[in-house]
N, C-alpha and C. Protein backbone atom coordinates (compact mmCIF):
# COMPACT_ATOMS: atom_id res chain seq x y z
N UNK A 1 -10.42 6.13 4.50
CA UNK A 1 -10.67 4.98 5.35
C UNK A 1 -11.41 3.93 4.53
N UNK A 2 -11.35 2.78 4.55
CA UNK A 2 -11.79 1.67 4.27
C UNK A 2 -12.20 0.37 5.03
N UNK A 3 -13.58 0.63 5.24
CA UNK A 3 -14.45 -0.36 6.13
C UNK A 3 -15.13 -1.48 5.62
N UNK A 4 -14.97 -2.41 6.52
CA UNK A 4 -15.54 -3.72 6.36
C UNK A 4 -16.46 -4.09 7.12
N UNK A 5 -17.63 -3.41 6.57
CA UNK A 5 -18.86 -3.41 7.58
C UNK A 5 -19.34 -4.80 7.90
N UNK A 6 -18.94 -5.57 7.45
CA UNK A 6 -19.33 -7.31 8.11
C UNK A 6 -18.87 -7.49 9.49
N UNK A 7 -17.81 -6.92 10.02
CA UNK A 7 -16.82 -7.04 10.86
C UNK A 7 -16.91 -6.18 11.74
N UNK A 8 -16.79 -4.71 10.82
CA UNK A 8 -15.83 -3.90 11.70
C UNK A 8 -14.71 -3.54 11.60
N UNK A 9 -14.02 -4.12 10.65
CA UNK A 9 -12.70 -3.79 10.56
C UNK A 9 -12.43 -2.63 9.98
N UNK A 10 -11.13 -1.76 9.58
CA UNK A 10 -11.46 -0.56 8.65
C UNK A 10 -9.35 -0.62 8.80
N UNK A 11 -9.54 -0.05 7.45
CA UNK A 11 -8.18 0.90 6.95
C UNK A 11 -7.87 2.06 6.85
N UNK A 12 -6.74 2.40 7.35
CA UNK A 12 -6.52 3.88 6.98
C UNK A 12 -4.77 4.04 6.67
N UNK A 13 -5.84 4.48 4.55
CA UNK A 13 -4.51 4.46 4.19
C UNK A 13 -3.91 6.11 4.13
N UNK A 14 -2.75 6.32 4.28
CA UNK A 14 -1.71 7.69 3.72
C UNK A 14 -0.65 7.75 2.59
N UNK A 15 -1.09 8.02 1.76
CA UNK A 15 -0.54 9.45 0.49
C UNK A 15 0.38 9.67 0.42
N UNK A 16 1.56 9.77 0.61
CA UNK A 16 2.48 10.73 0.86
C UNK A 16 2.72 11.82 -0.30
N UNK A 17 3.20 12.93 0.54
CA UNK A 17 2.95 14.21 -0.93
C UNK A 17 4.57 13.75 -1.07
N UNK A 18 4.65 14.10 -2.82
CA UNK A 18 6.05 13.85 -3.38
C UNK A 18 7.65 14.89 -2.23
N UNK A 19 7.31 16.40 -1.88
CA UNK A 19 8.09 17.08 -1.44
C UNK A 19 9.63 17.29 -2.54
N UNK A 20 10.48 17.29 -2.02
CA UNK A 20 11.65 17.80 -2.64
C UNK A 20 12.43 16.48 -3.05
N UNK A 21 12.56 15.72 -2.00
CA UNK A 21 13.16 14.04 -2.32
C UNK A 21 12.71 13.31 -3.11
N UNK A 22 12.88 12.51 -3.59
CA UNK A 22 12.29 11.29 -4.31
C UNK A 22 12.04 10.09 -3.50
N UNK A 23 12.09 10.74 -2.30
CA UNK A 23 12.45 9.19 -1.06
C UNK A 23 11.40 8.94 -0.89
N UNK A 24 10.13 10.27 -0.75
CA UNK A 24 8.95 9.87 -0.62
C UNK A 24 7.21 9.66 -1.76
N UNK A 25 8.44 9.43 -2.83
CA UNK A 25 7.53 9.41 -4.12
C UNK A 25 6.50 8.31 -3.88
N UNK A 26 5.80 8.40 -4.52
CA UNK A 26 4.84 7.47 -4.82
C UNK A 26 4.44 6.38 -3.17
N UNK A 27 4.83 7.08 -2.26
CA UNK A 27 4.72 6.09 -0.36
C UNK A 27 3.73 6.08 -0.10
N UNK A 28 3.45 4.71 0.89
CA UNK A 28 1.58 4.85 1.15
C UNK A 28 2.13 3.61 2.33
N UNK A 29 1.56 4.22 3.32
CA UNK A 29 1.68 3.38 4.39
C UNK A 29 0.20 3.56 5.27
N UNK A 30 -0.16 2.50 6.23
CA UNK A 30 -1.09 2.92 7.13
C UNK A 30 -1.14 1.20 7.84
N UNK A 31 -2.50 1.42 8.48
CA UNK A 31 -2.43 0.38 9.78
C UNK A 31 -4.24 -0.26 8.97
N UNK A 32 -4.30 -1.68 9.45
CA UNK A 32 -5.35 -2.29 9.70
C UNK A 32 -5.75 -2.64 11.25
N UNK A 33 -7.35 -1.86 11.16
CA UNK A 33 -7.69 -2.32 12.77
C UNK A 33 -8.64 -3.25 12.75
N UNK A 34 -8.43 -4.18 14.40
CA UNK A 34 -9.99 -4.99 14.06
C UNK A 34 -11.23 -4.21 14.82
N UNK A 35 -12.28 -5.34 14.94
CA UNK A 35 -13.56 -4.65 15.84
C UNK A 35 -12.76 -3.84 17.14
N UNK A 36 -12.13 -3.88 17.52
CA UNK A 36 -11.89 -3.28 19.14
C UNK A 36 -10.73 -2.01 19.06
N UNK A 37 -10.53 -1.96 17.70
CA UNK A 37 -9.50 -0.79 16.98
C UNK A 37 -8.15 -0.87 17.56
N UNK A 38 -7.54 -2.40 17.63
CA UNK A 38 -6.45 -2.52 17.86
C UNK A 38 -5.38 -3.13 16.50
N UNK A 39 -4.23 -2.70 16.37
CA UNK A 39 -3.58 -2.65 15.04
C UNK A 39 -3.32 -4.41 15.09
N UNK A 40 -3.95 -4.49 13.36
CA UNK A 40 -3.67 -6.07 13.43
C UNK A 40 -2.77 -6.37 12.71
N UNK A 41 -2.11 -5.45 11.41
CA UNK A 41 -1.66 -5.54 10.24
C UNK A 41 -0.99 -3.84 9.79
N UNK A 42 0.12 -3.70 9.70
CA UNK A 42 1.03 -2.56 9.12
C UNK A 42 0.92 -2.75 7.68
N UNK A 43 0.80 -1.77 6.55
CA UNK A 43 0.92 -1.70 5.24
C UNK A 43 2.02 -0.55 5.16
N UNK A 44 2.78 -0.68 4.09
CA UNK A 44 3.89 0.14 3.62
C UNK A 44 4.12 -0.10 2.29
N UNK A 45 4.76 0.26 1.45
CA UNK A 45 5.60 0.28 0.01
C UNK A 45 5.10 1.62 -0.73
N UNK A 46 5.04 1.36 -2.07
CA UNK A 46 5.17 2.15 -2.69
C UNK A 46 4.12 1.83 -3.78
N UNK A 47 3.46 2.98 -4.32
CA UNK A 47 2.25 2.03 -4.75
C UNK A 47 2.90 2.07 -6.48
N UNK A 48 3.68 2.59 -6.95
CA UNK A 48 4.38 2.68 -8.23
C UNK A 48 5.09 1.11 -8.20
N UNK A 49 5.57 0.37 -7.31
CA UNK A 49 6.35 -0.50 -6.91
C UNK A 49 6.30 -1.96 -6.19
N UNK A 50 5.64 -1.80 -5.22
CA UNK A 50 5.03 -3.09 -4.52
C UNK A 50 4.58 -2.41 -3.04
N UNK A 51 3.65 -3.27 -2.39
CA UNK A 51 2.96 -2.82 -1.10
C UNK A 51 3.07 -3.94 -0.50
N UNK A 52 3.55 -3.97 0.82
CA UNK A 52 3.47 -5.08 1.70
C UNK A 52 2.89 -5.34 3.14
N UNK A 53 2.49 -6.35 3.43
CA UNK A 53 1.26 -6.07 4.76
C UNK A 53 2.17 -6.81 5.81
N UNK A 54 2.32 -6.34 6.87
CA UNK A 54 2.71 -6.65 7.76
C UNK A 54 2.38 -6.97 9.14
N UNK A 55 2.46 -7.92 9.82
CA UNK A 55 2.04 -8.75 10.88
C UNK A 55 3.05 -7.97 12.26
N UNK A 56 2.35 -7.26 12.97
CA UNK A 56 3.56 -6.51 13.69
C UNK A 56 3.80 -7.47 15.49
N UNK A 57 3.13 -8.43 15.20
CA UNK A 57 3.18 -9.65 16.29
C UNK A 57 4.33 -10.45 16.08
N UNK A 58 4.25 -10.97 14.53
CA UNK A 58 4.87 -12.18 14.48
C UNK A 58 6.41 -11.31 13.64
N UNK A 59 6.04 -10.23 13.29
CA UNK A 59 7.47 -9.60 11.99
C UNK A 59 7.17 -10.24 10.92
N UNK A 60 6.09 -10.55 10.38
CA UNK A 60 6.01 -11.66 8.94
C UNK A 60 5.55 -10.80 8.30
N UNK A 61 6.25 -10.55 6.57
CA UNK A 61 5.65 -9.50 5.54
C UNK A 61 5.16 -10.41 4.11
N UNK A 62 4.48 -10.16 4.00
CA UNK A 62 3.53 -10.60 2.66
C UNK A 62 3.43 -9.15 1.55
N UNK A 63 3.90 -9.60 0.64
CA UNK A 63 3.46 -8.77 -0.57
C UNK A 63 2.33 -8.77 -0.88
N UNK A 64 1.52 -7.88 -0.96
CA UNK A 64 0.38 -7.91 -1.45
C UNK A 64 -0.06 -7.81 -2.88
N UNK A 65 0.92 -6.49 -3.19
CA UNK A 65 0.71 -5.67 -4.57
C UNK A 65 1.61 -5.65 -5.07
N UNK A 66 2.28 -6.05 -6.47
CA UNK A 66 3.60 -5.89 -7.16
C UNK A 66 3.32 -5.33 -8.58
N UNK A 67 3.60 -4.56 -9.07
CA UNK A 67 3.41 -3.61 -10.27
C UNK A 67 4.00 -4.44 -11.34
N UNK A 68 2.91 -4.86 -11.95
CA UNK A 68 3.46 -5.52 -13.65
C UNK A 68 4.40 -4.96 -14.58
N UNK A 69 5.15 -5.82 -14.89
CA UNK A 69 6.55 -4.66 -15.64
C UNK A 69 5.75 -3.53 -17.02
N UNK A 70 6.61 -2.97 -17.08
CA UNK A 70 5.70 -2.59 -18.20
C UNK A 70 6.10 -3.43 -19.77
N UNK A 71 4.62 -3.08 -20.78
CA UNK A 71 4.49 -3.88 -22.28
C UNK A 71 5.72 -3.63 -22.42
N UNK A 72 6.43 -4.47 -23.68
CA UNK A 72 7.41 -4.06 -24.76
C UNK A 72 6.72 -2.55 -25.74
N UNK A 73 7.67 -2.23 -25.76
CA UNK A 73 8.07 -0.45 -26.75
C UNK A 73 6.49 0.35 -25.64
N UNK A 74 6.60 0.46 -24.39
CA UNK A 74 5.85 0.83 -23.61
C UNK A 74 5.80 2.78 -23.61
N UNK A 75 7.14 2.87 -23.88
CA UNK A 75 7.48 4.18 -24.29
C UNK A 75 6.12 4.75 -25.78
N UNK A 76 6.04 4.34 -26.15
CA UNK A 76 4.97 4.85 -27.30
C UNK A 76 4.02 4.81 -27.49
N UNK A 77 3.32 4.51 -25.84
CA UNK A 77 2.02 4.01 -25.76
C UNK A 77 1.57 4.82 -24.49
N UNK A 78 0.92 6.17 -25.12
CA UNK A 78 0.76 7.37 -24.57
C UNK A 78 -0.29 6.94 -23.09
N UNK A 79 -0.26 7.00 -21.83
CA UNK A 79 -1.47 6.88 -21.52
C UNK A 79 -1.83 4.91 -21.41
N UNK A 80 -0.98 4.12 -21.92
CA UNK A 80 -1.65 2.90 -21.54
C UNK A 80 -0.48 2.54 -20.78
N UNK A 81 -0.44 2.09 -19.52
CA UNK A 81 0.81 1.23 -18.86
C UNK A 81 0.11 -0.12 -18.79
């Protein structure tokens, strides 16, 4: 969970375990609440990939997080992405 003690607000994010698929590699979804713990904001993507926040009033998605490509000859660079 992740709280915003100015407010009140808080996050709660989920993990997903890899399992047998690849469908659920690297998934992370959860909800933002405000003071009165009503959902203000949906999060979903993939955290290998991009994460996007979602407005479940209006349907409007904002990227939040987009994963930098990786360096050139990235392959030989044990440990640094």
């Amino acid at each position: 969970m992740i709280r915003n003690c100015g407010n009140n607000e808080y996050c709660e994010l989920e993990y997903h375990k890899r399992g047998w698929s690849s469908s659920n590699s690297f998934k992370v979804d959860g909800e933002v609440y405000n003071s009165r713990k009503e959902i203000v904001y949906k999060i979903e993507g993939k955290w290998s990939e991009a994460v996007s926040l979602i407005n479940p009033k209006t349907g409007t998605t904002d990227k939040i997080y987009v994963k930098n490509p990786y360096s050139e000859k990235w392959e030989y660079m044990y440990g640094f992405t």
